[in-house]
N, C-alpha and C. Protein backbone atom coordinates (compact mmCIF):
# COMPACT_ATOMS: atom_id res chain seq x y z
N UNK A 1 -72.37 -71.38 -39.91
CA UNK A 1 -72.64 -72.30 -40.99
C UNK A 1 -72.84 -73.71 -40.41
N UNK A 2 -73.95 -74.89 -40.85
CA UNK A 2 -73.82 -75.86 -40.46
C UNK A 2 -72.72 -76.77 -40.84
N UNK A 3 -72.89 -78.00 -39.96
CA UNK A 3 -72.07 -78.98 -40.71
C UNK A 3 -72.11 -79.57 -41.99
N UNK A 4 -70.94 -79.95 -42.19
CA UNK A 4 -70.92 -80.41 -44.09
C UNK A 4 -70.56 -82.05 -43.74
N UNK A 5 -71.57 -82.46 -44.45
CA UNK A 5 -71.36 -83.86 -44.84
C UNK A 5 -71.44 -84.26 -45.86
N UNK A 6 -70.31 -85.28 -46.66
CA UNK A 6 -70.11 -85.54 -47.96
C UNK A 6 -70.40 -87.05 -48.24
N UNK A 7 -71.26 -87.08 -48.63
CA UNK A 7 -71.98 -88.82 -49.56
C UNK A 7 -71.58 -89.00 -50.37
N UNK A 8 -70.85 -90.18 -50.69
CA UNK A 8 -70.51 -90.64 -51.93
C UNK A 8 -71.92 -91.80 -52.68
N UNK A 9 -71.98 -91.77 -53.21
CA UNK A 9 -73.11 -92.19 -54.11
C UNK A 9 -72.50 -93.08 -54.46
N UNK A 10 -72.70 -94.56 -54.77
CA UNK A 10 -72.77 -95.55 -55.86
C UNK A 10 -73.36 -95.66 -57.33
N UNK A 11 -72.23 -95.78 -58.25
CA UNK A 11 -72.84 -95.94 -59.51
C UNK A 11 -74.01 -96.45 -59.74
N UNK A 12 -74.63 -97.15 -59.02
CA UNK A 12 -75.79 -97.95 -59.01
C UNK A 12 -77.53 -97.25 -58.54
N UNK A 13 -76.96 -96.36 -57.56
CA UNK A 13 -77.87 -95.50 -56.74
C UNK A 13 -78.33 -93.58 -57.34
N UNK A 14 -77.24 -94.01 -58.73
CA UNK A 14 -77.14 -92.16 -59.23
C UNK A 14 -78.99 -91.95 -59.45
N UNK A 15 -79.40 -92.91 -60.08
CA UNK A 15 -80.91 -92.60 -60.53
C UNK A 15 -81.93 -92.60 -59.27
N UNK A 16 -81.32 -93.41 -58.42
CA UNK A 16 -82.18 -93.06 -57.12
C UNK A 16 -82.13 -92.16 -56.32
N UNK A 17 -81.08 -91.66 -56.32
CA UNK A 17 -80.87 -90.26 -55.56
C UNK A 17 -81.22 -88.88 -56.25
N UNK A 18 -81.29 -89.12 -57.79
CA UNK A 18 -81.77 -88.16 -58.17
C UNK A 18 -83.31 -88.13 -58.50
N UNK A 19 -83.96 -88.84 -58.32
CA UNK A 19 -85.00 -89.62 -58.06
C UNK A 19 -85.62 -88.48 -56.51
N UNK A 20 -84.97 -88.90 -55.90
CA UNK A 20 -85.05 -88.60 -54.52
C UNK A 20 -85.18 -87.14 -54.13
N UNK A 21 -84.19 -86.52 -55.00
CA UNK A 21 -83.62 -85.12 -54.90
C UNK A 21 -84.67 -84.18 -55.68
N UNK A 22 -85.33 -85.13 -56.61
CA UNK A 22 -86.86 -84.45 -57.54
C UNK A 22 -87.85 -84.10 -56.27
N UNK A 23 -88.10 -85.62 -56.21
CA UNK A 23 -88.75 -85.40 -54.60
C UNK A 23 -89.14 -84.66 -53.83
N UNK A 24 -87.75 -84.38 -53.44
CA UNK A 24 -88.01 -83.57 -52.23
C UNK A 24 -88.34 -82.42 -52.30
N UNK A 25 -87.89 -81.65 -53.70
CA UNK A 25 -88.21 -80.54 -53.84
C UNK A 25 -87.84 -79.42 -53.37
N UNK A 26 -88.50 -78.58 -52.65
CA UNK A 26 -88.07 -77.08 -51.78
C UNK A 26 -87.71 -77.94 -50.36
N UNK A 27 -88.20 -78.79 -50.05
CA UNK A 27 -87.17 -79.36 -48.54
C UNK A 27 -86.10 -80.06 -48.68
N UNK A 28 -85.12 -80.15 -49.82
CA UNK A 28 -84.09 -80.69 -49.82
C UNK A 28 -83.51 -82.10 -49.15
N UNK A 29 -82.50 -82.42 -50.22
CA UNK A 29 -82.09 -83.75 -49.64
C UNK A 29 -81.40 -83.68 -48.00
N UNK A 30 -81.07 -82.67 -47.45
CA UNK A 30 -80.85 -82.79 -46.28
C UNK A 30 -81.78 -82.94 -45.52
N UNK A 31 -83.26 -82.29 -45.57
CA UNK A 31 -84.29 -82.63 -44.68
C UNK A 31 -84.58 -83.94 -44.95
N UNK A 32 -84.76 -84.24 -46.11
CA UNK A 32 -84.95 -85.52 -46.28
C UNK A 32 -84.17 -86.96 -45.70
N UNK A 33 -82.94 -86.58 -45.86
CA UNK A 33 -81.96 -87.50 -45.01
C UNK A 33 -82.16 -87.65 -43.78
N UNK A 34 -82.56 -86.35 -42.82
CA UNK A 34 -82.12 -85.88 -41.66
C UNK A 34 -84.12 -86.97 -41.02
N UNK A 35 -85.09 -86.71 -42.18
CA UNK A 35 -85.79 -87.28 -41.66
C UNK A 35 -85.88 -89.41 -41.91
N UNK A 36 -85.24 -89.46 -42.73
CA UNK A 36 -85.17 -91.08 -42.88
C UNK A 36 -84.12 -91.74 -42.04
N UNK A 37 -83.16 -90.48 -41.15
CA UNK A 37 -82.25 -91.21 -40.25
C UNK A 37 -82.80 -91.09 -39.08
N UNK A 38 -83.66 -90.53 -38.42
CA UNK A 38 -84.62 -90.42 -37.43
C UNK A 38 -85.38 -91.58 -37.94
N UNK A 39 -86.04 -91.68 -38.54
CA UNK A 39 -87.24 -92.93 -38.59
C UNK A 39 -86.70 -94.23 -38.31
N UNK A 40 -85.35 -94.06 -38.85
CA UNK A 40 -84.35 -95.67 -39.07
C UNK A 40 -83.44 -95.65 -37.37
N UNK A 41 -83.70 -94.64 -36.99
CA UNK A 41 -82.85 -94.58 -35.50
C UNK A 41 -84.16 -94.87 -34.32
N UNK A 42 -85.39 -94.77 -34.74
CA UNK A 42 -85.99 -95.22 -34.05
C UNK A 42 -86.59 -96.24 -34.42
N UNK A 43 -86.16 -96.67 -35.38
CA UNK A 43 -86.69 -98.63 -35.51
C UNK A 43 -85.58 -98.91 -35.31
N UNK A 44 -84.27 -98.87 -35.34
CA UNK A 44 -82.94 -99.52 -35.05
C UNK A 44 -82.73 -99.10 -33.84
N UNK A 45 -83.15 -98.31 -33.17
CA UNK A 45 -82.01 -97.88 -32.00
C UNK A 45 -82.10 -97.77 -30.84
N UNK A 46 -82.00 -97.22 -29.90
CA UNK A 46 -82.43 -97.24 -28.53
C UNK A 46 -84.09 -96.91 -28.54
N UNK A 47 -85.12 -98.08 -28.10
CA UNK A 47 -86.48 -97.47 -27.57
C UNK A 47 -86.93 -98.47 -28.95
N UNK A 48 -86.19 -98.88 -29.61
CA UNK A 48 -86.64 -99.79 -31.06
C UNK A 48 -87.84 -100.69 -30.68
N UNK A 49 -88.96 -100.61 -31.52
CA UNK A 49 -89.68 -101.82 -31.24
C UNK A 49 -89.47 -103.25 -31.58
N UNK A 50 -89.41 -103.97 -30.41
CA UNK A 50 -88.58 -105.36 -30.62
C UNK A 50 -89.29 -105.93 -32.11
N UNK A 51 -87.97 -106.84 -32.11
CA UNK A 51 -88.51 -107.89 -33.63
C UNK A 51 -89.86 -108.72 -33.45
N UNK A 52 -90.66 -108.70 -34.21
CA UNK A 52 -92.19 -109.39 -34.59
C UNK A 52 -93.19 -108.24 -33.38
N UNK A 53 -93.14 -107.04 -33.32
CA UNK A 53 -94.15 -106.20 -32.50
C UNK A 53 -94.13 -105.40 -33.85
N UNK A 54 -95.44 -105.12 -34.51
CA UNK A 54 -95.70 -104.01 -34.88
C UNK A 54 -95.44 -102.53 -34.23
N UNK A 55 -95.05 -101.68 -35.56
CA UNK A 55 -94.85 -100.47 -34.76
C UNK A 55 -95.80 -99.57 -35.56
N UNK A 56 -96.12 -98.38 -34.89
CA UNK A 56 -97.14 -97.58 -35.92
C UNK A 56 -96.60 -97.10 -37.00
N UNK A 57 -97.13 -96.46 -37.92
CA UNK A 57 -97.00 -95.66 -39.19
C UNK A 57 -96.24 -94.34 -38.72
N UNK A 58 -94.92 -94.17 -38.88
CA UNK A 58 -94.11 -92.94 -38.67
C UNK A 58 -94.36 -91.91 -39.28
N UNK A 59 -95.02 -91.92 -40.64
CA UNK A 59 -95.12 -90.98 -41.34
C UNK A 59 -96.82 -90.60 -41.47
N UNK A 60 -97.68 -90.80 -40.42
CA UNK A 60 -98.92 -90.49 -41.10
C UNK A 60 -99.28 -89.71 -41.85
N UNK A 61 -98.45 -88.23 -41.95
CA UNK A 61 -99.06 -87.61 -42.66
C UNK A 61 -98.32 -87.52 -44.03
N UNK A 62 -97.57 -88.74 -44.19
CA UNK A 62 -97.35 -88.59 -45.75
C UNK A 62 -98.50 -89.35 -46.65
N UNK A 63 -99.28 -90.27 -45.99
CA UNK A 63 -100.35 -91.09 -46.41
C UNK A 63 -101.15 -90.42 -47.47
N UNK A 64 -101.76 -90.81 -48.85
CA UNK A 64 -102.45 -90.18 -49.61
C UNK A 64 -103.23 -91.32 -49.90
């Protein structure tokens, strides 16, 4: 079984997460998480493109 991780939500964020959770659909809020903490770990994190350098479009193929 994988790991379990438990989010607490803010009263403030209930409509966005369920928002979110429409979304995603058949790939679930875990893929979904699992892919916005990758995108945010590579603009925040080791290999980050420094402040004022453009970086490319991470998601090209979500583009419509």
């Amino acid at each position: 079984m994988a790991p379990r991780r438990d989010i607490y939500v803010g009263e403030d964020d209930v409509a966005l997460w369920e928002k979110a959770e429409q979304l995603a659909g058949d790939e679930g809020l875990a893929e979904l998480l699992a892919e916005a903490l990758r995108s945010y770990i590579q603009d925040h994190g080791e290999g980050a493109t420094p402040p004022g350098v453009a970086s490319p479009n991470v998601f090209p193929d979500k583009l419509d």
